[in-house]
Protein backbone atom coordinates (compact mmCIF):
# COMPACT_ATOMS: atom_id res chain seq x y z
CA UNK A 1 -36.53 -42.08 -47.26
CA UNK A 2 -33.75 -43.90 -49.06
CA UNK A 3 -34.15 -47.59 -49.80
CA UNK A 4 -32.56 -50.14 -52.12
CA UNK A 5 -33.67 -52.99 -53.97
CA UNK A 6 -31.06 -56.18 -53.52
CA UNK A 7 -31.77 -57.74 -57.15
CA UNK A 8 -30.35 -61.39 -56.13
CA UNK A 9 -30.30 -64.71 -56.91
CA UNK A 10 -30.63 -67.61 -54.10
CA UNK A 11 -29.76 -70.69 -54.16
CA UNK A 12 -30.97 -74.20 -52.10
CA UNK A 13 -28.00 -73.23 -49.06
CA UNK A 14 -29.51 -71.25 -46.21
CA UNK A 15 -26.42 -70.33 -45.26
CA UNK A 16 -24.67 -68.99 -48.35
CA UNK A 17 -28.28 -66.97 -48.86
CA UNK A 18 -27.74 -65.24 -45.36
CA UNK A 19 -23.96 -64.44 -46.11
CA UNK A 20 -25.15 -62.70 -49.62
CA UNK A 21 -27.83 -60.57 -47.41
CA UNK A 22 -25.55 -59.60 -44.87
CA UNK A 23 -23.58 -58.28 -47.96
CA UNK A 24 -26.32 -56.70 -49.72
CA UNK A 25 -27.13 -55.41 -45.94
CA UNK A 26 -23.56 -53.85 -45.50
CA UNK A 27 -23.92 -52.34 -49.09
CA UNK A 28 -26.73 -50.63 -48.22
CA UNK A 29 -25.83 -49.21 -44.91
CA UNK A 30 -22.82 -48.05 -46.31
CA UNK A 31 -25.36 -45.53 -48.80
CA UNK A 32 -27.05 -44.82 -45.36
CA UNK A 33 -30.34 -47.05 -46.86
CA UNK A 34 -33.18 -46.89 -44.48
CA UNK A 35 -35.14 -50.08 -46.12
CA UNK A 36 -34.19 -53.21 -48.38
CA UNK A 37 -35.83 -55.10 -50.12
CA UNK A 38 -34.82 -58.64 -51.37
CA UNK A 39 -36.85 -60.84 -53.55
CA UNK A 40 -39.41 -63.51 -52.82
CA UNK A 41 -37.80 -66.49 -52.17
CA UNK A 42 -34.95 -65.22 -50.66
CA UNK A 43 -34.81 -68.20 -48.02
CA UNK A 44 -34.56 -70.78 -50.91
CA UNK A 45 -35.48 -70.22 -54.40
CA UNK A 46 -38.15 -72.08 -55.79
CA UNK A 47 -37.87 -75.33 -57.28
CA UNK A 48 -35.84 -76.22 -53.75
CA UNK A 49 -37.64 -78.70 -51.26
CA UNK A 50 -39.46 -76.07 -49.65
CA UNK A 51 -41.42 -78.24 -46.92
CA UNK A 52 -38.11 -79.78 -45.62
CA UNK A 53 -36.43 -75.94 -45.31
CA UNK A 54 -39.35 -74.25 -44.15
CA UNK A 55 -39.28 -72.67 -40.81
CA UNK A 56 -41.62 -70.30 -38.31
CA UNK A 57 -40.26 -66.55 -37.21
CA UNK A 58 -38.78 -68.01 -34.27
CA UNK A 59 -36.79 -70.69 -36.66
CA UNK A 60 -32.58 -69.74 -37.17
CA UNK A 61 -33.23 -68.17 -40.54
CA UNK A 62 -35.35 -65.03 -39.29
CA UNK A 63 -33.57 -64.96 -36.21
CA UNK A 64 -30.18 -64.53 -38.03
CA UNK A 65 -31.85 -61.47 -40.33
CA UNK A 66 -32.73 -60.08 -37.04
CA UNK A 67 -28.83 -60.18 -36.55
CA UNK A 68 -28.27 -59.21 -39.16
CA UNK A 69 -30.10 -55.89 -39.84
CA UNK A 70 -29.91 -55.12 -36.43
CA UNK A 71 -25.71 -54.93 -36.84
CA UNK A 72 -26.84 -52.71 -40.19
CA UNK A 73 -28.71 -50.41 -38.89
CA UNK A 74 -31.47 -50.85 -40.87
CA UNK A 75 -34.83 -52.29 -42.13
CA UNK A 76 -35.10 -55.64 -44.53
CA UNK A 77 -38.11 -56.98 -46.39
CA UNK A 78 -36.98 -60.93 -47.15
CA UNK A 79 -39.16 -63.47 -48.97
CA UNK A 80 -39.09 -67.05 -46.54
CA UNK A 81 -41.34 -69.90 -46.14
CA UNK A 82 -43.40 -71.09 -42.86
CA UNK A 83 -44.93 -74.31 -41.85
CA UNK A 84 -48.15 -74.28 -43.82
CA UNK A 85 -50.89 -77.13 -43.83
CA UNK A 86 -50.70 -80.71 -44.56
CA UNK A 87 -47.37 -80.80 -46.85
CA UNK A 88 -47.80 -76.99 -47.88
CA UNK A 89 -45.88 -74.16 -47.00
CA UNK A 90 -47.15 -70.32 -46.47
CA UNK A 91 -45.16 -67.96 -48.55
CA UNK A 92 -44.11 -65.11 -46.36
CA UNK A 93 -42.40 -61.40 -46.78
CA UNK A 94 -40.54 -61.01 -43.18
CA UNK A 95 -39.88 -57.11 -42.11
CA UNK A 96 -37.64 -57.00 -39.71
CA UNK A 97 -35.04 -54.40 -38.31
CA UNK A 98 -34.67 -51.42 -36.25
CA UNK A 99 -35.91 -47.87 -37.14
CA UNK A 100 -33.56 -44.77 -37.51
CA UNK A 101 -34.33 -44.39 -33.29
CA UNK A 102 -32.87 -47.80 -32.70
CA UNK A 103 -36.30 -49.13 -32.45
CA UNK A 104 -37.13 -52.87 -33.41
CA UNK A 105 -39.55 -53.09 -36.17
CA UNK A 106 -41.10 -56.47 -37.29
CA UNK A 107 -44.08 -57.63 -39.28
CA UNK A 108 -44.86 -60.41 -41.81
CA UNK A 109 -46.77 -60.65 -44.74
CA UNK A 110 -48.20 -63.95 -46.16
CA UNK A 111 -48.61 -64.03 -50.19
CA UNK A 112 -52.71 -63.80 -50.87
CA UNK A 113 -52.73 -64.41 -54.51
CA UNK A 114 -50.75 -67.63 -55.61
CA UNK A 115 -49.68 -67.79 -58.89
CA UNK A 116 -52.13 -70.52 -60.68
CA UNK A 117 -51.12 -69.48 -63.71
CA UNK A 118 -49.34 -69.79 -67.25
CA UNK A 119 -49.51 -73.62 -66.19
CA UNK A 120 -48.24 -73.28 -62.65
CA UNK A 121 -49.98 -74.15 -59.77
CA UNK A 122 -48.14 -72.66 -56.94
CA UNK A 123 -51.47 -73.40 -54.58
CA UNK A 124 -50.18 -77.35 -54.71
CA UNK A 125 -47.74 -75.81 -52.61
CA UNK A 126 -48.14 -73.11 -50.69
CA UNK A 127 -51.16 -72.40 -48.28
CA UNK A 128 -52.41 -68.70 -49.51
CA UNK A 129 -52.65 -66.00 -46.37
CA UNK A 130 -55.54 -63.87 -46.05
CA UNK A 131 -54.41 -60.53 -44.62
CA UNK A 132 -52.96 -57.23 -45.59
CA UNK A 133 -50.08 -55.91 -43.87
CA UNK A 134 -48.65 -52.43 -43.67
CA UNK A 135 -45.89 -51.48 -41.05
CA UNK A 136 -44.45 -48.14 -40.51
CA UNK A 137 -40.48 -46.74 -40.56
CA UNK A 138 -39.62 -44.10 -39.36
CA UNK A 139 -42.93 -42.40 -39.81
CA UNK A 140 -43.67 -43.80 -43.30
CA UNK A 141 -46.30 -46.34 -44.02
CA UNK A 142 -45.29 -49.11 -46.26
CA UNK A 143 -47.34 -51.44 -47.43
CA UNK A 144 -46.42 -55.22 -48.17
CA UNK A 145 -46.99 -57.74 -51.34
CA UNK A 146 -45.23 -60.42 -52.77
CA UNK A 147 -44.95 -61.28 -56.52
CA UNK A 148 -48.40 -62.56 -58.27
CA UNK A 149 -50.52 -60.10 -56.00
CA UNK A 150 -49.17 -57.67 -58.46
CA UNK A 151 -51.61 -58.22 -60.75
CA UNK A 152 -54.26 -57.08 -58.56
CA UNK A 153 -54.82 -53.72 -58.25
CA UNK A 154 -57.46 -53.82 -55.75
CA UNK A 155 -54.55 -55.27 -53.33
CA UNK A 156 -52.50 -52.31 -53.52
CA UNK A 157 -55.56 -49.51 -53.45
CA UNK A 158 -56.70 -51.26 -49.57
CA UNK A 159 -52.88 -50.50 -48.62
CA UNK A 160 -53.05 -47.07 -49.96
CA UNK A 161 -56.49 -46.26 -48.44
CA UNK A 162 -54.98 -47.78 -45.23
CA UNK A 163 -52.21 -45.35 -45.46
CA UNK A 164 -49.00 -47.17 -47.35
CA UNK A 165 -47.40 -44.38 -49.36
CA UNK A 166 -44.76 -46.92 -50.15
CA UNK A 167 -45.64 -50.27 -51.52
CA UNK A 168 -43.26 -53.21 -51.45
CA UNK A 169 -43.78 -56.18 -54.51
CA UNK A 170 -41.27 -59.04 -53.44
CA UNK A 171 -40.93 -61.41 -56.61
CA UNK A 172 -39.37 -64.28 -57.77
CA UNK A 173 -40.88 -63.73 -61.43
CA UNK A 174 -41.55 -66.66 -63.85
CA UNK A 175 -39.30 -66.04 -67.62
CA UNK A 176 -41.56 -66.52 -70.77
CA UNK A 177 -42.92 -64.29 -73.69
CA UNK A 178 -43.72 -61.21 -72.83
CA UNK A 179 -42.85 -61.52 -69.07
CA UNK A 180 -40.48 -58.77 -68.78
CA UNK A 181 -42.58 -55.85 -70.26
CA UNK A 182 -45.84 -57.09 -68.15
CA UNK A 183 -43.81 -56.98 -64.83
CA UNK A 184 -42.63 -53.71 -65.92
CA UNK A 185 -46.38 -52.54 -66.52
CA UNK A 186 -48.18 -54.19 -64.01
CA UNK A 187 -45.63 -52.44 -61.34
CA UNK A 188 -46.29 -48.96 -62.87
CA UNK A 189 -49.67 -49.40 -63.19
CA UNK A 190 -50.02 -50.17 -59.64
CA UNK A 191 -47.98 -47.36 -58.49
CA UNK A 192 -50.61 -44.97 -60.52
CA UNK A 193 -53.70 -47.10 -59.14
CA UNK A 194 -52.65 -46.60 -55.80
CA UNK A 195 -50.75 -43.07 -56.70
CA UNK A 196 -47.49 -44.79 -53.77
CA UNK A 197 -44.31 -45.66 -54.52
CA UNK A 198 -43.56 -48.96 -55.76
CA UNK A 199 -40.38 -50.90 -54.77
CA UNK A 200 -40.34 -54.06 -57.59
CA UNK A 201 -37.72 -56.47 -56.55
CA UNK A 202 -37.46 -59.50 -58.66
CA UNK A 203 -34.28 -62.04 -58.21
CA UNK A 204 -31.81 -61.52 -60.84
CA UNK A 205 -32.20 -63.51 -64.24
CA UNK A 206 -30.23 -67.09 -63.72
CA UNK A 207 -29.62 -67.31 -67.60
CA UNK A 208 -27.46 -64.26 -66.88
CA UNK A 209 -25.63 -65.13 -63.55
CA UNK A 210 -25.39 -68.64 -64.22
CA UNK A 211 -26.92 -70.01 -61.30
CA UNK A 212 -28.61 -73.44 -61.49
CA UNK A 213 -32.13 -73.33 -61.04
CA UNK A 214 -35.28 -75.67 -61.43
CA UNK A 215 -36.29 -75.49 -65.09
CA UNK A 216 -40.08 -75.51 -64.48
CA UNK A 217 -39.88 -72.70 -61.45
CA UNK A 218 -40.14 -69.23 -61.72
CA UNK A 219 -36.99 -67.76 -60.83
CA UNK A 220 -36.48 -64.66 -61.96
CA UNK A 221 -36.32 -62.49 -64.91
CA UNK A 222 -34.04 -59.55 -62.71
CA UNK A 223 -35.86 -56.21 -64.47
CA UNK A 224 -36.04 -54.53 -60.73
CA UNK A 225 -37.18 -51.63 -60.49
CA UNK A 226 -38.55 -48.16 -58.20
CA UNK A 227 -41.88 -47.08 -59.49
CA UNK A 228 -42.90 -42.58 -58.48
CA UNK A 229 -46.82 -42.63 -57.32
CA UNK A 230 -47.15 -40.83 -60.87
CA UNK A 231 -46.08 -44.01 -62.66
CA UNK A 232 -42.79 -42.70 -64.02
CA UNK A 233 -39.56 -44.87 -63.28
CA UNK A 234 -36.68 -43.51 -60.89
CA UNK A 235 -34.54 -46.53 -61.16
CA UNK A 236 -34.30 -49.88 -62.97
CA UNK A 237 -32.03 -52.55 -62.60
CA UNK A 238 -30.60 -54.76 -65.38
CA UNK A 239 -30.77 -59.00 -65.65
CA UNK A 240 -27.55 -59.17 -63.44
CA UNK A 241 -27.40 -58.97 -59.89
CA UNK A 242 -27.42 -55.01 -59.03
CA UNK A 243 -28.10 -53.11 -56.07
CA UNK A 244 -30.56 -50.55 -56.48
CA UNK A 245 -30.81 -47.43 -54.25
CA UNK A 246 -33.12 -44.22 -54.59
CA UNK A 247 -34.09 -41.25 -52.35
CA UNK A 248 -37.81 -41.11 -51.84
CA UNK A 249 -40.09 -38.04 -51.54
CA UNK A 250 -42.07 -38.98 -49.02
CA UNK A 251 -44.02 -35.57 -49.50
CA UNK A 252 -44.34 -36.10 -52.88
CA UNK A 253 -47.09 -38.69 -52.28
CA UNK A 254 -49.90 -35.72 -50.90
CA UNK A 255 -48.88 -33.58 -53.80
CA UNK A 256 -49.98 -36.60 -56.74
CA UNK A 257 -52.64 -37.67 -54.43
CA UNK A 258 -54.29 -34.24 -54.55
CA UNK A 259 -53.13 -33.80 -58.56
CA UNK A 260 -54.62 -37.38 -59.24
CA UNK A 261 -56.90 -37.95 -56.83
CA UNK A 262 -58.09 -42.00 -57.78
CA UNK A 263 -58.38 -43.13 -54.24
CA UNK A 264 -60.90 -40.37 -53.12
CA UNK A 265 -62.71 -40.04 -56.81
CA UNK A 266 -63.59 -43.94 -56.99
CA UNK A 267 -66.36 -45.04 -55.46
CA UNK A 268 -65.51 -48.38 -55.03
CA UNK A 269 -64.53 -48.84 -51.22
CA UNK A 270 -62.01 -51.91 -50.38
CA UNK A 271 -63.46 -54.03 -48.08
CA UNK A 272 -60.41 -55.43 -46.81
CA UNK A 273 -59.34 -54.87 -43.13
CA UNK A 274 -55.58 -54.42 -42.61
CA UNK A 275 -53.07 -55.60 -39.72
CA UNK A 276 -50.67 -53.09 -38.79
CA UNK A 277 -47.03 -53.08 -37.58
């Protein structure tokens, strides 16, 4: 399965975000890509009025990715904001796109763990979801998760045990001390916990591109990379903006699974029930 990772950075205008997919989009299918992912946030980058540009899967933003990936070829994973309650907004990772049959594939994920942390409190925001979400392409199960969930291994073991082989970690990640190396870790650790692939896509680092961003609002550290279910790296992106494509081994998965066999040797069980696409 070959995928990319469209290390980005997006800016308060809808529209110029969609023109810089359809790029990234064209890019890809040009490498004959079968999934991208962009980062969380994709829709409008945090620090942006995000109640006044939210919008539901029926709004013109996911309707134009459908376009969009449908004129590609392809599959997109693209981080957007819904209608949440009162003045909050649901943070959600939209799949959509057609399969290598010409098949429409769509699901959405909505962010779990909000990031209440390092002294933002993205919960006075953003209405947390409560469901797992794995959708399969083209006979591969990949599992979804945005940014902060990360940090949880317990998240990404339920999509393994549920089948993902390929995990997806959509992230707008917040710059400070020692940032970098733990989204580095935290992604390889999870591809070991739950022995899948991990596809880390962070936006690009705005000190580096030069686009304006919100001070106070995590937005990116760029540092993307593709994590093997054995932990080891197969490609890593700079602080610039960088397209980042590998072939996966889809087979390789049953062959670490039986060499480190975590899932079936812990006897823990996840509890979690998950939708599937």
């Amino acid at each position: 399965m070959k995928v990319a990772i469209a290390q980005i950075n997006t800016t308060p205008d809808k529209d110029a975000n969609l023109a810089l997919i359809a790029e990234k989009l064209q890019q890809a299918a040009a490498q004959d890509v079968r999934l991208v992912v962009f980062p969380e946030a994709t829709m409008v980058p945090f620090g942006a009025d995000l109640e006044a540009n939210a919008e539901e899967l029926d709004g013109p933003f996911a309707t134009r990715l459908r376009e969009l990936t449908a004129e590609a070829g392809l599959v997109a994973a693209v981080g957007m904001f819904r209608p949440g309650t009162g003045e909050r907004v649901i943070n959600t990772l939209f799949l959509t796109g057609v399969d290598s049959t010409g098949s429409r594939i769509e699901a959405h994920y909505d962010k779990i763990h909000l990031f209440d942390a390092f002294g933002h409190r993205e919960s006075d925001d953003v209405t947390a979801g409560d469901a797992l979400q794995t959708v399969t392409i083209d006979g591969t199960t990949v599992g979804l998760t945005i940014c902060y969930d990360i940090r949880f291994p317990a998240l990404f073991t339920a999509l393994a045990r549920s089948g993902a082989e390929v995990i997806v970690a959509s992230a707008s990640w917040g710059a400070g001390e020692g940032k970098v190396e733990q989204w580095q870790l935290l992604g390889r650790a999870r591809a070991l916990d739950s022995t899948s692939f991990v596809l880390a896509c962070d936006q690009a680092d705005p000190q580096v591109t030069g686009v304006e961003v919100h001070p106070k609002a995590p937005t990116g550290v760029g540092h993307s990379f593709i994590s093997a279910p054995d932990g080891s790296v197969l490609a890593a992106a700079g602080k610039d903006t960088e397209l980042l494509v590998a072939e996966l081994d889809i087979d390789s998965v049953a062959e670490i699974r039986a060499r480190i066999p975590v899932l079936e040797n812990s006897r823990l069980e996840a509890a979690h029930e998950v939708a599937r696409a």
